[in-house]
C-alpha atoms as a PDB file:
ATOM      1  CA  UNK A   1      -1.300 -33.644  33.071  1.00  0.00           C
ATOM      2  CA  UNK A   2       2.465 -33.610  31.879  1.00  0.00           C
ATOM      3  CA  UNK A   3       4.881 -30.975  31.581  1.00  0.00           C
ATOM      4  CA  UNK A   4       5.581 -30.424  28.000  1.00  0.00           C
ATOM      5  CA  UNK A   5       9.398 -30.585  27.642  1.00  0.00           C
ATOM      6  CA  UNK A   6       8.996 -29.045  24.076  1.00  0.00           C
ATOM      7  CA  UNK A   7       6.072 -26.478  24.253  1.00  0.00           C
ATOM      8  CA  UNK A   8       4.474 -25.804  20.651  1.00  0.00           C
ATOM      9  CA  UNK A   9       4.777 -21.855  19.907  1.00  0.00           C
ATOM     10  CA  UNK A  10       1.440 -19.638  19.741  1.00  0.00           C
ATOM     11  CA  UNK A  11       2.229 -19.997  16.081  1.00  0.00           C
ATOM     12  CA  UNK A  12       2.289 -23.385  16.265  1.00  0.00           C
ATOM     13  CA  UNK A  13      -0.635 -24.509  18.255  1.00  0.00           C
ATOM     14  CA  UNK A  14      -3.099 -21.900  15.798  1.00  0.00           C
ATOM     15  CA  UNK A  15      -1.916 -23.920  12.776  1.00  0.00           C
ATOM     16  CA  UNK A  16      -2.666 -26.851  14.252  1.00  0.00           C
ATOM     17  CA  UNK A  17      -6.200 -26.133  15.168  1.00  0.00           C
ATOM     18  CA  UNK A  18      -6.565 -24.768  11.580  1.00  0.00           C
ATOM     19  CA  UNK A  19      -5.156 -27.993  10.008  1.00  0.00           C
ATOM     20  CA  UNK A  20      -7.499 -30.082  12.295  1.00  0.00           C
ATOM     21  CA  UNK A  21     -10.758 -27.659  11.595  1.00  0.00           C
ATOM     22  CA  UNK A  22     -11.035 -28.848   8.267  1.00  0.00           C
ATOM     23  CA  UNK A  23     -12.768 -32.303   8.285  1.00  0.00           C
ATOM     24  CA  UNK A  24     -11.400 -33.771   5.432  1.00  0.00           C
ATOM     25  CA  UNK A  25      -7.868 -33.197   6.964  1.00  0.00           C
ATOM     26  CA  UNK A  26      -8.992 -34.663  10.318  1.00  0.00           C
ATOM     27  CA  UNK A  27     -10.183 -38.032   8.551  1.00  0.00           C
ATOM     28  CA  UNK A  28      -6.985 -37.964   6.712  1.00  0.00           C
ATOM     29  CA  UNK A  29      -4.861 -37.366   9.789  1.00  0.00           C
ATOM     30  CA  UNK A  30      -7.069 -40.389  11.540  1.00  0.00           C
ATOM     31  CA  UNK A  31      -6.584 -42.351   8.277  1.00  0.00           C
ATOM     32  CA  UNK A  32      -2.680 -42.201   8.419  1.00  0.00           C
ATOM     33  CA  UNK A  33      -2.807 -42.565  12.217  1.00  0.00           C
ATOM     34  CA  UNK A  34      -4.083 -46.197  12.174  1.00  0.00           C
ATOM     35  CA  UNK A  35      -0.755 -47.364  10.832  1.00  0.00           C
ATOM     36  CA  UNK A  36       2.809 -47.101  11.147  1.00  0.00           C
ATOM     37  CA  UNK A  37       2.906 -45.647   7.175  1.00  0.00           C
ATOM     38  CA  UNK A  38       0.364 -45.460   4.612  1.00  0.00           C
ATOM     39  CA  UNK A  39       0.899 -44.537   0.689  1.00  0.00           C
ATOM     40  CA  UNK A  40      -0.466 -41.455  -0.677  1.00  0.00           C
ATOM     41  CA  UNK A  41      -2.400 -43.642  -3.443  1.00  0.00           C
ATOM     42  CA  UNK A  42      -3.925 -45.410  -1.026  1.00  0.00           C
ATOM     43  CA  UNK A  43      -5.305 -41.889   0.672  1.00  0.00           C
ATOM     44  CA  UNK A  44      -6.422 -41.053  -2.458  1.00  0.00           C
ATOM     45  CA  UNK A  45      -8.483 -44.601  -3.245  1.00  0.00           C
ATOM     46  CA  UNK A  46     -10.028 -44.443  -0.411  1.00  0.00           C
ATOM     47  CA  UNK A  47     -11.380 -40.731  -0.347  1.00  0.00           C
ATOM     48  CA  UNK A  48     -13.643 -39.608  -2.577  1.00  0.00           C
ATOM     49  CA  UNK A  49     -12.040 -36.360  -2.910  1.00  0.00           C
ATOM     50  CA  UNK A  50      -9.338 -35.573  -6.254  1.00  0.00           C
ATOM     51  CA  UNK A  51      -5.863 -36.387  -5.694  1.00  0.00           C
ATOM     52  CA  UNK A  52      -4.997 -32.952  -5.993  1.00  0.00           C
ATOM     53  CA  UNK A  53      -7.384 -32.196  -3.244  1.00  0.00           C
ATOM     54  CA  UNK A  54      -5.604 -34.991  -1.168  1.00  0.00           C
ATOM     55  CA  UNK A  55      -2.559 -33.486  -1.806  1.00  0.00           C
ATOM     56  CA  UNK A  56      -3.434 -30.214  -0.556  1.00  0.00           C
ATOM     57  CA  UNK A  57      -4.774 -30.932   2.787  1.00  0.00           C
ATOM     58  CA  UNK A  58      -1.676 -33.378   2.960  1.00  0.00           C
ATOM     59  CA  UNK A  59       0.339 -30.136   2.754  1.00  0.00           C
ATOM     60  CA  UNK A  60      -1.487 -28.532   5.446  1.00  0.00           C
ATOM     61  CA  UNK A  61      -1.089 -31.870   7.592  1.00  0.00           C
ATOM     62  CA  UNK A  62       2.866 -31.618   6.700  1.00  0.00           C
ATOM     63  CA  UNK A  63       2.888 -27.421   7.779  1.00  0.00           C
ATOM     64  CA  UNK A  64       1.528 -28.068  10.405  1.00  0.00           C
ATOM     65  CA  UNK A  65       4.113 -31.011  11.741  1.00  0.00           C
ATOM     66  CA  UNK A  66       1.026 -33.751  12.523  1.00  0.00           C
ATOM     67  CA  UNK A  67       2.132 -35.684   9.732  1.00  0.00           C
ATOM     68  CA  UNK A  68       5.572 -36.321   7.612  1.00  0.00           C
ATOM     69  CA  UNK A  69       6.236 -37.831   4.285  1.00  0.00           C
ATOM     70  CA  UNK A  70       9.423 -39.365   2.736  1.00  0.00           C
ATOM     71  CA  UNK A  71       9.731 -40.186  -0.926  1.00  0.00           C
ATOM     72  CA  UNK A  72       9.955 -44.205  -2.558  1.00  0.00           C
ATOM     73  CA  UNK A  73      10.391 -43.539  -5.905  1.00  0.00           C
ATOM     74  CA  UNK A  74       7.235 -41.455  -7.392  1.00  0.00           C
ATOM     75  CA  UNK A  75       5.236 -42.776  -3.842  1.00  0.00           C
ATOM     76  CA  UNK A  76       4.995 -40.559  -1.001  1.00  0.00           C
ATOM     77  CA  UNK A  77       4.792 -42.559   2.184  1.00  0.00           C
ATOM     78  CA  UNK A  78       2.798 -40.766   5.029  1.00  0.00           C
ATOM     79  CA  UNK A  79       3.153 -41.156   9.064  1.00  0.00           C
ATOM     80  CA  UNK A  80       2.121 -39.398  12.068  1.00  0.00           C
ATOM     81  CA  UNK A  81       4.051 -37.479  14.692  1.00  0.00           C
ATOM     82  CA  UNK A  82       3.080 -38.388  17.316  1.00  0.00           C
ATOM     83  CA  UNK A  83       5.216 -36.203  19.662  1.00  0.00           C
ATOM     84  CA  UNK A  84       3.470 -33.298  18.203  1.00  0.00           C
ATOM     85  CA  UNK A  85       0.072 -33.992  18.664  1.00  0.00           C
ATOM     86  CA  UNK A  86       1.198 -35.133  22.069  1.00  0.00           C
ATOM     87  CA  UNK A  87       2.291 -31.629  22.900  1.00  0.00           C
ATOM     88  CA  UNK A  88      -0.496 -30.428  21.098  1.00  0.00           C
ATOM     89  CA  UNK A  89      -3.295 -31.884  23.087  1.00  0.00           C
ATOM     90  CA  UNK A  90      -1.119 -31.618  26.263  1.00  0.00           C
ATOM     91  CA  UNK A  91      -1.059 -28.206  26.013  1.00  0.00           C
ATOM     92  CA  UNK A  92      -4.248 -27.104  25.100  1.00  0.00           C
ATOM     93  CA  UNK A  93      -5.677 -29.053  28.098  1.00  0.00           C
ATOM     94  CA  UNK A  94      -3.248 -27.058  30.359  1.00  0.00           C
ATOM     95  CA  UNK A  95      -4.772 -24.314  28.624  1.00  0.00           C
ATOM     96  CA  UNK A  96      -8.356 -25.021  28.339  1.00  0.00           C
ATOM     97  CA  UNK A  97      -9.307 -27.287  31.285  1.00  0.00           C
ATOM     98  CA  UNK A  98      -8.880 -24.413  34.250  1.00  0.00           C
ATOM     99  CA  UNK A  99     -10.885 -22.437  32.359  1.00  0.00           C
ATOM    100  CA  UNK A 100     -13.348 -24.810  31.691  1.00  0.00           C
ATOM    101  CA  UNK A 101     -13.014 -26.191  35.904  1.00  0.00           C
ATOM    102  CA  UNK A 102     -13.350 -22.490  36.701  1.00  0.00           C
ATOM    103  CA  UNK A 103     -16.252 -21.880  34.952  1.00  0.00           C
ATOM    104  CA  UNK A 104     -18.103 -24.664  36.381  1.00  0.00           C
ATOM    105  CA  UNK A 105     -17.080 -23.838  39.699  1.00  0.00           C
ATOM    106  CA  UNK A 106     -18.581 -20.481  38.925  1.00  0.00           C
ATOM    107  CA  UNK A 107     -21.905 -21.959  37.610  1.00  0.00           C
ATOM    108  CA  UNK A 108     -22.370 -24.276  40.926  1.00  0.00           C
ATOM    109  CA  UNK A 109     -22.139 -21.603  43.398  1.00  0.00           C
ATOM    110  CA  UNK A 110     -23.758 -18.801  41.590  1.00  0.00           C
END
């Protein structure tokens, strides 16, 4: 386990766990993950869900710092960030993992 040199506030780790409880948003967030970039048209081709739809849990990606978009003309081109998720999943294993360790210490010598 690594030391996070940027820790994610409270704040920050509950909206990502909100952004990433939604389904729709996870398979979005894989979706753009695959590639360097990917065009919000092509998001919105390949899930059967309404553009405006798209756009929304895009939003919630973008709040919640997994993802960021820059403009090209009238497309909006999508990556990851990856340092963020990094930090995310770093820290809720530092978290969530002695917890988890404890409790099944707990359950083998009760």
């Amino acid at each position: 386990m690594r030391v996070n040199e940027n820790p994610l506030s409270d704040t920050q780790m509950q909206r990502i766990a909100r952004a990433l409880a939604d389904p729709h948003r996870f398979s979005i967030l894989e979706r753009i993950a695959r590639e360097p970039e990917v065009a919000c048209k092509t998001l919105v081709a390949e899930f059967p869900i309404t553009q405006a739809t798209i756009s929304h849990h895009l939003k919630e990606l973008v709040a919640a710092e997994l993802i960021e978009s820059r403009r090209v003309g009238q497309c909006a081109m999508l990556s990851r960030r990856d340092g963020v998720l990094n930090n995310f999943i770093n820290q809720l294993e530092a978290r969530l993992l002695p917890i988890v360790q404890e409790r099944a210490r707990a359950s083998v010598s009760g």
